[in-house]
PDB file of N, CA and C in Angstrom:
ATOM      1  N   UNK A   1       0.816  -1.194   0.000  1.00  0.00           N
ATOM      2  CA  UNK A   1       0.000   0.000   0.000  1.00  0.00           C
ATOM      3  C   UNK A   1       0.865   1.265   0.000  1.00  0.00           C
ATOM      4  N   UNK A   2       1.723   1.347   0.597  1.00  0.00           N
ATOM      5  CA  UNK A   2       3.016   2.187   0.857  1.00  0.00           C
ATOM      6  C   UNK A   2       3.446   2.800  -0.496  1.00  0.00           C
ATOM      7  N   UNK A   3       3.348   1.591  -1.337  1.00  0.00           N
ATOM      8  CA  UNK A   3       4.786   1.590  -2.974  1.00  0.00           C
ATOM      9  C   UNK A   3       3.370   2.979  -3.637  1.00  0.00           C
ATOM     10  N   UNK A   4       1.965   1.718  -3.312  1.00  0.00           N
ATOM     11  CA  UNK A   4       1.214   2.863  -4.623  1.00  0.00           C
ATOM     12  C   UNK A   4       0.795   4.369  -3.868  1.00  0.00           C
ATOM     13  N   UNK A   5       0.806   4.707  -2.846  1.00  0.00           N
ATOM     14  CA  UNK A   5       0.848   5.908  -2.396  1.00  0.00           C
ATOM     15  C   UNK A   5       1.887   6.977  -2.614  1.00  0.00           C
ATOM     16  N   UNK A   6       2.836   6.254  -2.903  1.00  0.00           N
ATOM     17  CA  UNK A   6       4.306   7.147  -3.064  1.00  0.00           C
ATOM     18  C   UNK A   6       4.012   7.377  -4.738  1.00  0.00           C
ATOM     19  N   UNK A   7       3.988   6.204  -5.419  1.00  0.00           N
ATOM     20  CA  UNK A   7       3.317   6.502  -6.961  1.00  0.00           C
ATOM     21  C   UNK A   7       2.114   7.529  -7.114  1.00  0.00           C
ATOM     22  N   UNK A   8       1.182   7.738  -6.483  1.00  0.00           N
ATOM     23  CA  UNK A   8       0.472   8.532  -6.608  1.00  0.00           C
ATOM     24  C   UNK A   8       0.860   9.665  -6.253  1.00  0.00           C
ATOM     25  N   UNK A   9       1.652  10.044  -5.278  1.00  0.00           N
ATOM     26  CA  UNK A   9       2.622  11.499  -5.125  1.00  0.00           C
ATOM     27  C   UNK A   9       3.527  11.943  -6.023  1.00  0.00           C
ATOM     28  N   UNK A  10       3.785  10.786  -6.380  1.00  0.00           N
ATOM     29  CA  UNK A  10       5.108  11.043  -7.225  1.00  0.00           C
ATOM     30  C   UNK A  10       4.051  12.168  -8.892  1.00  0.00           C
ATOM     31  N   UNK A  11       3.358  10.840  -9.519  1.00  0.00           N
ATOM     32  CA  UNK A  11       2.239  11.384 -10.324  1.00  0.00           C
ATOM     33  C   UNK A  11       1.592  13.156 -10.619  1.00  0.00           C
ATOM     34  N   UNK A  12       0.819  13.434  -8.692  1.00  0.00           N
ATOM     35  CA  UNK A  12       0.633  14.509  -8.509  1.00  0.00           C
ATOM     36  C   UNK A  12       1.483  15.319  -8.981  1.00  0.00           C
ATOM     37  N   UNK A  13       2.563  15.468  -8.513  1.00  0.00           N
ATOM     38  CA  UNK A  13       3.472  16.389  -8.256  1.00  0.00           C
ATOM     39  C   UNK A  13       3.896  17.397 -10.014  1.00  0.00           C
ATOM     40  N   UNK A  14       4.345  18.451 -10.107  1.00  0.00           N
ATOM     41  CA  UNK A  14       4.296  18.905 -11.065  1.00  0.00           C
ATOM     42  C   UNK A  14       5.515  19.178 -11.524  1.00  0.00           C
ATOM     43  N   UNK A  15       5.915  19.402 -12.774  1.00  0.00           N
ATOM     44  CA  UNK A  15       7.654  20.064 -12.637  1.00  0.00           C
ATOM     45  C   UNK A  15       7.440  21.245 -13.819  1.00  0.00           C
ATOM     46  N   UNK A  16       8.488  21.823 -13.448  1.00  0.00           N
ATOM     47  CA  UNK A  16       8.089  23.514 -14.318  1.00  0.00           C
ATOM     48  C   UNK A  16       9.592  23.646 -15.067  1.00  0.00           C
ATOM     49  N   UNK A  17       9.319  24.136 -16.184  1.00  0.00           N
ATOM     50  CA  UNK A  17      10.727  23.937 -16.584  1.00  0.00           C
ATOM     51  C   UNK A  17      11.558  25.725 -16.537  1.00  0.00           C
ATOM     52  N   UNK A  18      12.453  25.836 -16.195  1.00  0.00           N
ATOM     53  CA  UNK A  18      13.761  27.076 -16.162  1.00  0.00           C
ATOM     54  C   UNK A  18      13.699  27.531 -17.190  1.00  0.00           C
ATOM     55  N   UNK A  19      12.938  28.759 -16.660  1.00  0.00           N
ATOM     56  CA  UNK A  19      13.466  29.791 -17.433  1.00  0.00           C
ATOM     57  C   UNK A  19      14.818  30.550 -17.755  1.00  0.00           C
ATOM     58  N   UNK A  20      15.785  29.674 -17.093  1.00  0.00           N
ATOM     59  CA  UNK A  20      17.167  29.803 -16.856  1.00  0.00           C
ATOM     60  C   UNK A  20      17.754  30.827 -15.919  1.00  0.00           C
ATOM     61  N   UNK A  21      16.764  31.472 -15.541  1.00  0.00           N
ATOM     62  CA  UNK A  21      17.247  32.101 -14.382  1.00  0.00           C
ATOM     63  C   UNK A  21      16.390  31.893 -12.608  1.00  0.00           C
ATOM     64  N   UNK A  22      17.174  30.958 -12.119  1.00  0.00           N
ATOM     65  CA  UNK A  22      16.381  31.057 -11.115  1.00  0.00           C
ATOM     66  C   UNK A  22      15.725  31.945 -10.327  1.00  0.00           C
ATOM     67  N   UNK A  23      16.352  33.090 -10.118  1.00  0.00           N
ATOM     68  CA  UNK A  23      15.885  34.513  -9.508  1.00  0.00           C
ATOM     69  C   UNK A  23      14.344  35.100 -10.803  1.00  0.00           C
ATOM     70  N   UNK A  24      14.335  34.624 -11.614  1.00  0.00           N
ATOM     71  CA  UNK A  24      13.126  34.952 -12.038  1.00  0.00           C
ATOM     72  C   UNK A  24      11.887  34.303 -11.917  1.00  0.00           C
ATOM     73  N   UNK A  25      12.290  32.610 -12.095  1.00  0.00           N
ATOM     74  CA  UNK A  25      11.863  31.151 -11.299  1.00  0.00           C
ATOM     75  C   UNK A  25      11.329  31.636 -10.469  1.00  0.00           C
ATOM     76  N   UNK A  26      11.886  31.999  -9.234  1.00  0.00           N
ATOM     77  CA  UNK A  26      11.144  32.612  -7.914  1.00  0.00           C
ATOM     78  C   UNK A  26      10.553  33.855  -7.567  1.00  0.00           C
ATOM     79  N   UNK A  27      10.745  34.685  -8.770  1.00  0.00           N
ATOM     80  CA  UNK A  27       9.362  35.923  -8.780  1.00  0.00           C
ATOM     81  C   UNK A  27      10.182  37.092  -7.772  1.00  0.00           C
ATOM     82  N   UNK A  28      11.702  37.068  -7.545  1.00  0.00           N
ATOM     83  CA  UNK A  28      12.098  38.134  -7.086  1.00  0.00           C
ATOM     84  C   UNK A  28      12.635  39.130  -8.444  1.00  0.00           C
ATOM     85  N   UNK A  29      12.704  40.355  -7.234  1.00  0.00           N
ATOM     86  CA  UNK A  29      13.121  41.730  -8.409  1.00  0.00           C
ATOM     87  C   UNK A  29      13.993  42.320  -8.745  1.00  0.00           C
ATOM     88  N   UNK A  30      14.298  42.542 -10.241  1.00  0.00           N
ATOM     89  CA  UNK A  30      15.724  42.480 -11.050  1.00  0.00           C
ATOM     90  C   UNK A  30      16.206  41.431 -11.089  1.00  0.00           C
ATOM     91  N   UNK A  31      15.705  39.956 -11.389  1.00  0.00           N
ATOM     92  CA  UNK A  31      16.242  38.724 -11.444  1.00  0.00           C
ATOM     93  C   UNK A  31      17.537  38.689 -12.807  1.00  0.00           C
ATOM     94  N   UNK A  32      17.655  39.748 -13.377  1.00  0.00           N
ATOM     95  CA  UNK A  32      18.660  39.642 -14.075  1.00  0.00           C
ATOM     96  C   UNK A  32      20.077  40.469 -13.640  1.00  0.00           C
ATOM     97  N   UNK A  33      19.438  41.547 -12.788  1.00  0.00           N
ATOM     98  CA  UNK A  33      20.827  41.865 -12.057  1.00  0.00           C
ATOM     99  C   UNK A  33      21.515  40.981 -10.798  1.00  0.00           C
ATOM    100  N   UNK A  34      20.409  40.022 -10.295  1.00  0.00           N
ATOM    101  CA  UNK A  34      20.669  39.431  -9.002  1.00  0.00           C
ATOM    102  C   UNK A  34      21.620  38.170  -9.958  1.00  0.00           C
ATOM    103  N   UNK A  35      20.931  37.518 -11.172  1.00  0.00           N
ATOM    104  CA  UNK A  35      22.101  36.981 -12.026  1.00  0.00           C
ATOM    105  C   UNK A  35      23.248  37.377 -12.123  1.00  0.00           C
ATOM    106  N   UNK A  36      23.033  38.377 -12.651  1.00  0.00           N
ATOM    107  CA  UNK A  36      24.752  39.229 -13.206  1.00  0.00           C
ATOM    108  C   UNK A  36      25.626  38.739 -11.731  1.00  0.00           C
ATOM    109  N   UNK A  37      24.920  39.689 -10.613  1.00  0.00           N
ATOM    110  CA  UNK A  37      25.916  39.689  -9.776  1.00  0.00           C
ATOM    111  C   UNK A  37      26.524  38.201  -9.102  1.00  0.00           C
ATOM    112  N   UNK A  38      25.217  37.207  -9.377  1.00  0.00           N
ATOM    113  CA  UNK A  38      25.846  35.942  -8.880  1.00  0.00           C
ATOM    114  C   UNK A  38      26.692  35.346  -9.830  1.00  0.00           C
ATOM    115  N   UNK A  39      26.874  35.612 -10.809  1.00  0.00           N
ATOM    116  CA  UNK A  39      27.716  34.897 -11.670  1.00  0.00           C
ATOM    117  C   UNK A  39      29.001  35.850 -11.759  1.00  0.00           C
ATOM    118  N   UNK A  40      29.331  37.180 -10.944  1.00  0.00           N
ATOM    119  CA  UNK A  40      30.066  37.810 -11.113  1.00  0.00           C
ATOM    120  C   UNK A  40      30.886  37.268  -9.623  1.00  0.00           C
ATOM    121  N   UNK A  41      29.646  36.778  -8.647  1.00  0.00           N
ATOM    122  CA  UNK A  41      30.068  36.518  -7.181  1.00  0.00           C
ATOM    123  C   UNK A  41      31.725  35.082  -7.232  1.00  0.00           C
ATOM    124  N   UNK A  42      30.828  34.168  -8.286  1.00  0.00           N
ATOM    125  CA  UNK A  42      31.116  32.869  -8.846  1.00  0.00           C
ATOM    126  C   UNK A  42      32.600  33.370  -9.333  1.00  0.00           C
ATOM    127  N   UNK A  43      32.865  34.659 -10.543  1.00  0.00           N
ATOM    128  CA  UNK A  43      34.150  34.677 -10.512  1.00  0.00           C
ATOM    129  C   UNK A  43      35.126  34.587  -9.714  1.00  0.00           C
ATOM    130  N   UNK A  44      34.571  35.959  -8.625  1.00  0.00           N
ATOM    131  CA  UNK A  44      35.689  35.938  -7.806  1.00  0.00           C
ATOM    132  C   UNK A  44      35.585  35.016  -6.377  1.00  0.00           C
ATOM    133  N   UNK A  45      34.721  34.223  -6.509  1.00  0.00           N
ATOM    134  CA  UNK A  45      35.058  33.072  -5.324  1.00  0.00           C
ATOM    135  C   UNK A  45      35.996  31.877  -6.299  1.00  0.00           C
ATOM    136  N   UNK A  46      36.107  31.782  -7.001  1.00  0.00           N
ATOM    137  CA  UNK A  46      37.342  31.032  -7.853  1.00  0.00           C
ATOM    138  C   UNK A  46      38.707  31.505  -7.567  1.00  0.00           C
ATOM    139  N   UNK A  47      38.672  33.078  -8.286  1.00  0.00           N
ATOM    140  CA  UNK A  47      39.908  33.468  -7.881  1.00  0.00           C
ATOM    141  C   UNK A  47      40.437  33.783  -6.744  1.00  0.00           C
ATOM    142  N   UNK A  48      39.753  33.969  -5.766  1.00  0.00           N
ATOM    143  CA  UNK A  48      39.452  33.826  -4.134  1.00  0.00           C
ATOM    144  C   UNK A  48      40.046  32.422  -3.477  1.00  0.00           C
ATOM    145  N   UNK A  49      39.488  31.369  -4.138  1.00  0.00           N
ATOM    146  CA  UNK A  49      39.884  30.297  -3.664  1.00  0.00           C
ATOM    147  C   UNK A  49      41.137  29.554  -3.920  1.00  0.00           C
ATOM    148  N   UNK A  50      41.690  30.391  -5.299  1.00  0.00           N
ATOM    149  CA  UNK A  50      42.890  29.961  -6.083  1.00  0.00           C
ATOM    150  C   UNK A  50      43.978  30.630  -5.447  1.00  0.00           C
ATOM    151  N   UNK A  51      43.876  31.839  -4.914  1.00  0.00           N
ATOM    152  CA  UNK A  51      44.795  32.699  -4.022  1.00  0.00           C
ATOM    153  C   UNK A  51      45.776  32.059  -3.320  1.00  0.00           C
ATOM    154  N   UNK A  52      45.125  31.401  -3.223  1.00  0.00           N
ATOM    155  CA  UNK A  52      46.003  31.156  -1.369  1.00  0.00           C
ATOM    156  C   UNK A  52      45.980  32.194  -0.747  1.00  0.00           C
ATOM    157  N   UNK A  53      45.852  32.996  -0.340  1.00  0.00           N
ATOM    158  CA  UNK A  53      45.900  34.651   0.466  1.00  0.00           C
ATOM    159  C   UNK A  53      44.512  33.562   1.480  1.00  0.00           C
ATOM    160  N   UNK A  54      45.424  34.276   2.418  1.00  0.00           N
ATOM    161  CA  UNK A  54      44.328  34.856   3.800  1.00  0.00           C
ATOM    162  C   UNK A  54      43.392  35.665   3.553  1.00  0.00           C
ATOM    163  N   UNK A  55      42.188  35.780   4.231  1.00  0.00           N
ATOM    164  CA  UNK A  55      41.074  36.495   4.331  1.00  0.00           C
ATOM    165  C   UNK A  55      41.278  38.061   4.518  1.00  0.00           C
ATOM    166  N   UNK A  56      42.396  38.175   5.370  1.00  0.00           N
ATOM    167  CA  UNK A  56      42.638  39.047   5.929  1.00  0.00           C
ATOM    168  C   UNK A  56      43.712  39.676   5.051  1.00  0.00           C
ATOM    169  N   UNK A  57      44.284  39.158   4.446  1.00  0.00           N
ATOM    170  CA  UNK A  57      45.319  39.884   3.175  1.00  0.00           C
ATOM    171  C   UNK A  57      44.107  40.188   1.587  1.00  0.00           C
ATOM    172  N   UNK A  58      43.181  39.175   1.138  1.00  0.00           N
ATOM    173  CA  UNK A  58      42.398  39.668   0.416  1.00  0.00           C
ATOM    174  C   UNK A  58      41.590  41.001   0.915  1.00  0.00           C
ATOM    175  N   UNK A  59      41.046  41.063   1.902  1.00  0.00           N
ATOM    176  CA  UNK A  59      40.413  42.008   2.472  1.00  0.00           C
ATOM    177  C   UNK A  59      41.219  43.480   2.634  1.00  0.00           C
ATOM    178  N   UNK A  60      42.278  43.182   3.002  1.00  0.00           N
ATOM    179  CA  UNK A  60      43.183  44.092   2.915  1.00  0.00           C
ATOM    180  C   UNK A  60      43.148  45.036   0.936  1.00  0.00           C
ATOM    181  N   UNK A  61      43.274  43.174   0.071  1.00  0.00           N
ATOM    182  CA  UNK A  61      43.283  44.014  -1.403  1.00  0.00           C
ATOM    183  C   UNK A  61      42.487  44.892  -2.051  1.00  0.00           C
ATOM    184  N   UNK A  62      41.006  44.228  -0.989  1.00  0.00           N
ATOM    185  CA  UNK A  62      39.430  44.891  -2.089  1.00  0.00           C
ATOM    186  C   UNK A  62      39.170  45.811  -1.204  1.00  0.00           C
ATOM    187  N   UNK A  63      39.802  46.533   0.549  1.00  0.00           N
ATOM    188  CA  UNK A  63      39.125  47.599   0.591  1.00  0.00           C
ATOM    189  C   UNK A  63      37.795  47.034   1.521  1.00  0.00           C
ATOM    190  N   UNK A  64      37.937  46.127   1.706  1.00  0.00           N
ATOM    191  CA  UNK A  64      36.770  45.666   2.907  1.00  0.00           C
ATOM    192  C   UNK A  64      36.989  45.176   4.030  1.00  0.00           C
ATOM    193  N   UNK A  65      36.222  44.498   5.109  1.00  0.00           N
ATOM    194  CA  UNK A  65      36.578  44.042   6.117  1.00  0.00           C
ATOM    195  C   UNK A  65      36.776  42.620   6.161  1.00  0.00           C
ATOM    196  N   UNK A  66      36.987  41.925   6.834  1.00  0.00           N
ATOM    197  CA  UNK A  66      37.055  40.297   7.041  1.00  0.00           C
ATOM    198  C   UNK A  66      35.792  39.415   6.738  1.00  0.00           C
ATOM    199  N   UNK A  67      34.936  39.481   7.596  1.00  0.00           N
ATOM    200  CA  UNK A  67      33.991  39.156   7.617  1.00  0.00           C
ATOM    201  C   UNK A  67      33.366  39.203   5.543  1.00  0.00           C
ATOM    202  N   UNK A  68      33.261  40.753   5.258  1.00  0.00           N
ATOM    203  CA  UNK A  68      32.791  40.586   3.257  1.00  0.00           C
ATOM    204  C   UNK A  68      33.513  39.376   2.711  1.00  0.00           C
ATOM    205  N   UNK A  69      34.396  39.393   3.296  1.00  0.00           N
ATOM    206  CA  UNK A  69      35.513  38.388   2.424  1.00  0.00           C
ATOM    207  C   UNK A  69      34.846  36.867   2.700  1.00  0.00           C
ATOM    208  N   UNK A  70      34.637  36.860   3.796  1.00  0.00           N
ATOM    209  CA  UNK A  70      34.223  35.386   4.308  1.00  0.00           C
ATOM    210  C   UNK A  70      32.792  35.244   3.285  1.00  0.00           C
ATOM    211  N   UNK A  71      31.887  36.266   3.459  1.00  0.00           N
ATOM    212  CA  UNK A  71      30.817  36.373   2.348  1.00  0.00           C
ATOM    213  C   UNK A  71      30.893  35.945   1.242  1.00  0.00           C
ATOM    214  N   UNK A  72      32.323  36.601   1.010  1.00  0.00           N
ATOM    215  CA  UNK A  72      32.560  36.149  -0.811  1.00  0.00           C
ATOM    216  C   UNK A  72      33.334  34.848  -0.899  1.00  0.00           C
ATOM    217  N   UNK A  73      33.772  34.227   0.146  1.00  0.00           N
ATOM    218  CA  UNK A  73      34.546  32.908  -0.039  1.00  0.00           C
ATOM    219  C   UNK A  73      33.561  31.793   0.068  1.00  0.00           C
ATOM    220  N   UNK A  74      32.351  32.540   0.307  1.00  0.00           N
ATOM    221  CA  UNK A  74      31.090  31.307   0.787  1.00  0.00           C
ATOM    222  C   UNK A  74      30.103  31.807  -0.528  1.00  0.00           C
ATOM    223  N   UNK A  75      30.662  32.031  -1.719  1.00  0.00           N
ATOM    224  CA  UNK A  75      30.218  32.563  -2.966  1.00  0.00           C
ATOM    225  C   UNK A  75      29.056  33.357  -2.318  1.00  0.00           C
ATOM    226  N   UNK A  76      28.572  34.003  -1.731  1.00  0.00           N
ATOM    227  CA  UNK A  76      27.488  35.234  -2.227  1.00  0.00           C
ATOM    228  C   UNK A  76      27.700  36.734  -1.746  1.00  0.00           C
ATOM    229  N   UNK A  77      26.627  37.048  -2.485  1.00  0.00           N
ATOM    230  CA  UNK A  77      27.079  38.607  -2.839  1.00  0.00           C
ATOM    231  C   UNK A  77      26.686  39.413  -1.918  1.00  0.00           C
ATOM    232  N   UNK A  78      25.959  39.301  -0.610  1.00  0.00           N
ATOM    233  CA  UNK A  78      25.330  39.976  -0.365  1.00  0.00           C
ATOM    234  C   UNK A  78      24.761  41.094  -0.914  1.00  0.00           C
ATOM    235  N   UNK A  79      25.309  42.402   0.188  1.00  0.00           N
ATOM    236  CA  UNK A  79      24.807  43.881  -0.311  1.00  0.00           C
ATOM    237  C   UNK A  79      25.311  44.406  -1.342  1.00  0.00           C
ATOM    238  N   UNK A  80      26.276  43.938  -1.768  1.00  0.00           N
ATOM    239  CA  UNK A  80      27.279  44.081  -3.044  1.00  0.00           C
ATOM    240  C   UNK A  80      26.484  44.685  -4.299  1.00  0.00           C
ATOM    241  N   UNK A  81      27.432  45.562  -4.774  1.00  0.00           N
ATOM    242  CA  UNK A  81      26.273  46.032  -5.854  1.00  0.00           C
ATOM    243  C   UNK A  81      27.463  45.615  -7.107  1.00  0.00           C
ATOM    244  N   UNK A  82      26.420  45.330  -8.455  1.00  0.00           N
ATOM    245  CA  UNK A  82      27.365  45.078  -9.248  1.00  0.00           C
ATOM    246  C   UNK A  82      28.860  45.635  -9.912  1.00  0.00           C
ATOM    247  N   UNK A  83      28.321  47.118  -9.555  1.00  0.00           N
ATOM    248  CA  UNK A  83      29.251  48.332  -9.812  1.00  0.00           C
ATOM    249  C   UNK A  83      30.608  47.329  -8.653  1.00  0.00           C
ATOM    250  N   UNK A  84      30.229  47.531  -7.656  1.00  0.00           N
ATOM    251  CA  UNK A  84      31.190  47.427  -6.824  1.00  0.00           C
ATOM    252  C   UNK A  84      32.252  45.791  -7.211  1.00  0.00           C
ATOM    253  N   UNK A  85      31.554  44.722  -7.175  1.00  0.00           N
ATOM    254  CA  UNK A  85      31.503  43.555  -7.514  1.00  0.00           C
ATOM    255  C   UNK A  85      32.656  43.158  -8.807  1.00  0.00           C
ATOM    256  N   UNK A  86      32.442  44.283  -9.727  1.00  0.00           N
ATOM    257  CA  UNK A  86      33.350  44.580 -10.832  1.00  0.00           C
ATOM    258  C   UNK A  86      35.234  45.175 -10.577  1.00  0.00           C
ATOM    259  N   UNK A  87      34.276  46.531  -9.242  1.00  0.00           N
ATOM    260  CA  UNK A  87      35.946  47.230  -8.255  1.00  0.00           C
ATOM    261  C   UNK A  87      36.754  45.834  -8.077  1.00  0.00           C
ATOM    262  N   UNK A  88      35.915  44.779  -7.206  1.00  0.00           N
ATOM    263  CA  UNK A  88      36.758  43.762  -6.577  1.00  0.00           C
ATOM    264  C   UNK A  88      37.256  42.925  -7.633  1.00  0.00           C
ATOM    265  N   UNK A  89      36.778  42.220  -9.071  1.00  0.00           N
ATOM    266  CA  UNK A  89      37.077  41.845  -9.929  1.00  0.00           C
ATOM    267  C   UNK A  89      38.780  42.457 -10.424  1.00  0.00           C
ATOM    268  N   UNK A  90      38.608  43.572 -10.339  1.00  0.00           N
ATOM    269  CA  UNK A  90      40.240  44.777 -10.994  1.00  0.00           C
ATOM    270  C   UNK A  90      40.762  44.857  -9.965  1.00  0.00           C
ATOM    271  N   UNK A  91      40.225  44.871  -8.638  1.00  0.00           N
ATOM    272  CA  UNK A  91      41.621  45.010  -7.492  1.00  0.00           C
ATOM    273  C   UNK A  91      41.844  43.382  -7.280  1.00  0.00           C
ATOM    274  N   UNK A  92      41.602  42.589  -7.859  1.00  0.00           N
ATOM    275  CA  UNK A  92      42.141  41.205  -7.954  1.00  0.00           C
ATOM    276  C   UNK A  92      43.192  40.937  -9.594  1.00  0.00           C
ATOM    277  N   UNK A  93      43.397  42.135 -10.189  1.00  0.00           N
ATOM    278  CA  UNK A  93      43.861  41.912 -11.798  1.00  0.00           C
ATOM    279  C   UNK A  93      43.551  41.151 -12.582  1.00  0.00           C
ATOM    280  N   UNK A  94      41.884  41.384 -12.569  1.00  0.00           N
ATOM    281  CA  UNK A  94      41.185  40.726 -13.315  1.00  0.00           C
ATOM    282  C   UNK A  94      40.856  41.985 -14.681  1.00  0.00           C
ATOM    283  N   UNK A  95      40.941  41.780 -15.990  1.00  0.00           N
ATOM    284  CA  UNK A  95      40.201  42.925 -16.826  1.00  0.00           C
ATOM    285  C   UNK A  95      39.013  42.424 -16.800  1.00  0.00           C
ATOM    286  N   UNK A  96      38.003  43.249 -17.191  1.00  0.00           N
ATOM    287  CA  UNK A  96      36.416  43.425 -17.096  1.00  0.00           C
ATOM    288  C   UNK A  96      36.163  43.994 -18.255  1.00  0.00           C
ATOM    289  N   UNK A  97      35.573  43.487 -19.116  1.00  0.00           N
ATOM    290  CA  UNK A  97      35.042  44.083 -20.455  1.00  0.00           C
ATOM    291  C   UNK A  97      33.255  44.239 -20.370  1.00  0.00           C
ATOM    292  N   UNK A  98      33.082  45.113 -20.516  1.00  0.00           N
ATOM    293  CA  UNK A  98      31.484  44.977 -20.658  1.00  0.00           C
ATOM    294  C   UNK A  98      31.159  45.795 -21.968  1.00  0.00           C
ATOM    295  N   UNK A  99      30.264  44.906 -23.040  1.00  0.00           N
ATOM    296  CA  UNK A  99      29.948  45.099 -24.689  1.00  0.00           C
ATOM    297  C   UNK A  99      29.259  45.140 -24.582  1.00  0.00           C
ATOM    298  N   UNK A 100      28.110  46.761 -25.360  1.00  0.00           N
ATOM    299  CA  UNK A 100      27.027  47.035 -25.195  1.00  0.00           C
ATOM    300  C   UNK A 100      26.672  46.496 -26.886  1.00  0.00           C
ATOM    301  N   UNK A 101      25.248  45.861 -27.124  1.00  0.00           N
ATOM    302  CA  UNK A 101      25.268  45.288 -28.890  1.00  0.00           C
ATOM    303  C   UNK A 101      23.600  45.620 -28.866  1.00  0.00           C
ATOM    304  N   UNK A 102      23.062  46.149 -30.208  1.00  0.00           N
ATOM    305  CA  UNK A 102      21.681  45.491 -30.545  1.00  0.00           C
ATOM    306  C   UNK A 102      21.530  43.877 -29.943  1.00  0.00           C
ATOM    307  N   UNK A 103      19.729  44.003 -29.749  1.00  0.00           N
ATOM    308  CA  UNK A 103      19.858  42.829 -29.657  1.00  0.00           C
ATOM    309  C   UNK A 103      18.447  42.373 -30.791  1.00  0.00           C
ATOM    310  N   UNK A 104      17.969  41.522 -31.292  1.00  0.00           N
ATOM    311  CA  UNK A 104      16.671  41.289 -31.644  1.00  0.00           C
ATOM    312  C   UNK A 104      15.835  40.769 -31.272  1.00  0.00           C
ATOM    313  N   UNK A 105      15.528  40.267 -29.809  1.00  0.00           N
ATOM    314  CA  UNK A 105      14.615  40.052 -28.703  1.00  0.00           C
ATOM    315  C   UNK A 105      14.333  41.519 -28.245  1.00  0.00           C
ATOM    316  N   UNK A 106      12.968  41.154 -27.741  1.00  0.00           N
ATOM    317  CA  UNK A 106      12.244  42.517 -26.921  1.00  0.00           C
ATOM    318  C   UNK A 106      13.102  42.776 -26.185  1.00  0.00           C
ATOM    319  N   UNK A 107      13.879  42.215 -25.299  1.00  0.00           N
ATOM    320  CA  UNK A 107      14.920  43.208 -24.284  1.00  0.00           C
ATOM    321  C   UNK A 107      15.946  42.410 -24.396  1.00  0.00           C
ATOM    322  N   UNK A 108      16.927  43.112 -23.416  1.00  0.00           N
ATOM    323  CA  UNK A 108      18.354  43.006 -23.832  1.00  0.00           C
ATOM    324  C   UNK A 108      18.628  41.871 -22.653  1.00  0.00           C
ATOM    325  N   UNK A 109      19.750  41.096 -22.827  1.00  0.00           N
ATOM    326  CA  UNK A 109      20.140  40.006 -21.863  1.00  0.00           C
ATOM    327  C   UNK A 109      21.850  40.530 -20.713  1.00  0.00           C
ATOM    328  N   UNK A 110      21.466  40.221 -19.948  1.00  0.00           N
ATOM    329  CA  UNK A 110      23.287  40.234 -19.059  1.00  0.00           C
ATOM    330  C   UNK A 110      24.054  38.749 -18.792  1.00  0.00           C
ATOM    331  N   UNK A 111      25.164  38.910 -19.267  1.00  0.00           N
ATOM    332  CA  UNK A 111      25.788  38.057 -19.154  1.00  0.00           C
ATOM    333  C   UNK A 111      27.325  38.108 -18.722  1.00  0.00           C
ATOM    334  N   UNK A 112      27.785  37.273 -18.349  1.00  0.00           N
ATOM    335  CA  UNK A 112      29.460  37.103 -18.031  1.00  0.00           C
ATOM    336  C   UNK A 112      29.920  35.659 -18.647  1.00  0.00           C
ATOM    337  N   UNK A 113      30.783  35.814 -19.516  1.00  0.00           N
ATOM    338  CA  UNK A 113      31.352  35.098 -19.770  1.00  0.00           C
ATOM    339  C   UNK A 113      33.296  35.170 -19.129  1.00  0.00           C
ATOM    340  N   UNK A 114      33.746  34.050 -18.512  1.00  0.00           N
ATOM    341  CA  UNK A 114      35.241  34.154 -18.229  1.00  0.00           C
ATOM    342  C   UNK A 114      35.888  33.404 -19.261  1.00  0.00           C
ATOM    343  N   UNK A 115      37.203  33.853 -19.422  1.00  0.00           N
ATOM    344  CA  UNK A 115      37.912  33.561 -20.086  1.00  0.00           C
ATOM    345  C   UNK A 115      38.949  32.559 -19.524  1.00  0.00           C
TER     346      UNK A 115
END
């Protein structure tokens, strides 16, 4: 009785497919800047993690306290604004290119690609 009850949940249940951005998935606002910045977060917790540097010597590089750093080593962005997010990207000697293009969709997309 157990097996066909779980089959019948299983059944119910619905699945929705990605719109590829989860932050839009969940109906919060600017789901494309909360993208940008997590995939900008994602850079520099790589190069963060590739360091070897202490918390306290990165923190020292970007101009913040200990604790942001721990934020960004646990990939997220908090209060971080993208503007800023980009500062920490170049005080790590990272270049940052951002290409403005037509697009032919109703609106325009953000993206990061690393090299």
């Amino acid at each position: 009785m157990k097996i066909k009850a779980e089959k019948a949940r299983v059944r119910a249940s619905r699945v929705t497919e990605s719109s590829g951005n989860v932050f839009a998935d969940l109906g919060l606002p600017n789901p494309e800047q909360e993208m940008l910045k997590a995939r900008l977060t994602l850079q520099i917790h790589s190069i963060l993690k590739d360091s070897g540097m202490t918390q306290v010597e990165i923190a020292r590089i970007l101009g913040v306290q200990q604790p942001q750093v721990s934020l960004l080593m646990r990939n997220r962005a908090g209060s971080f604004s993208v503007g800023r997010l980009i500062e920490f990207l170049t005080a790590l000697r990272q270049d940052v290119e951002i290409t403005v293009r037509p697009t032919r969709k109703e609106h325009g997309t953000l993206s990061v690609i690393s090299a």
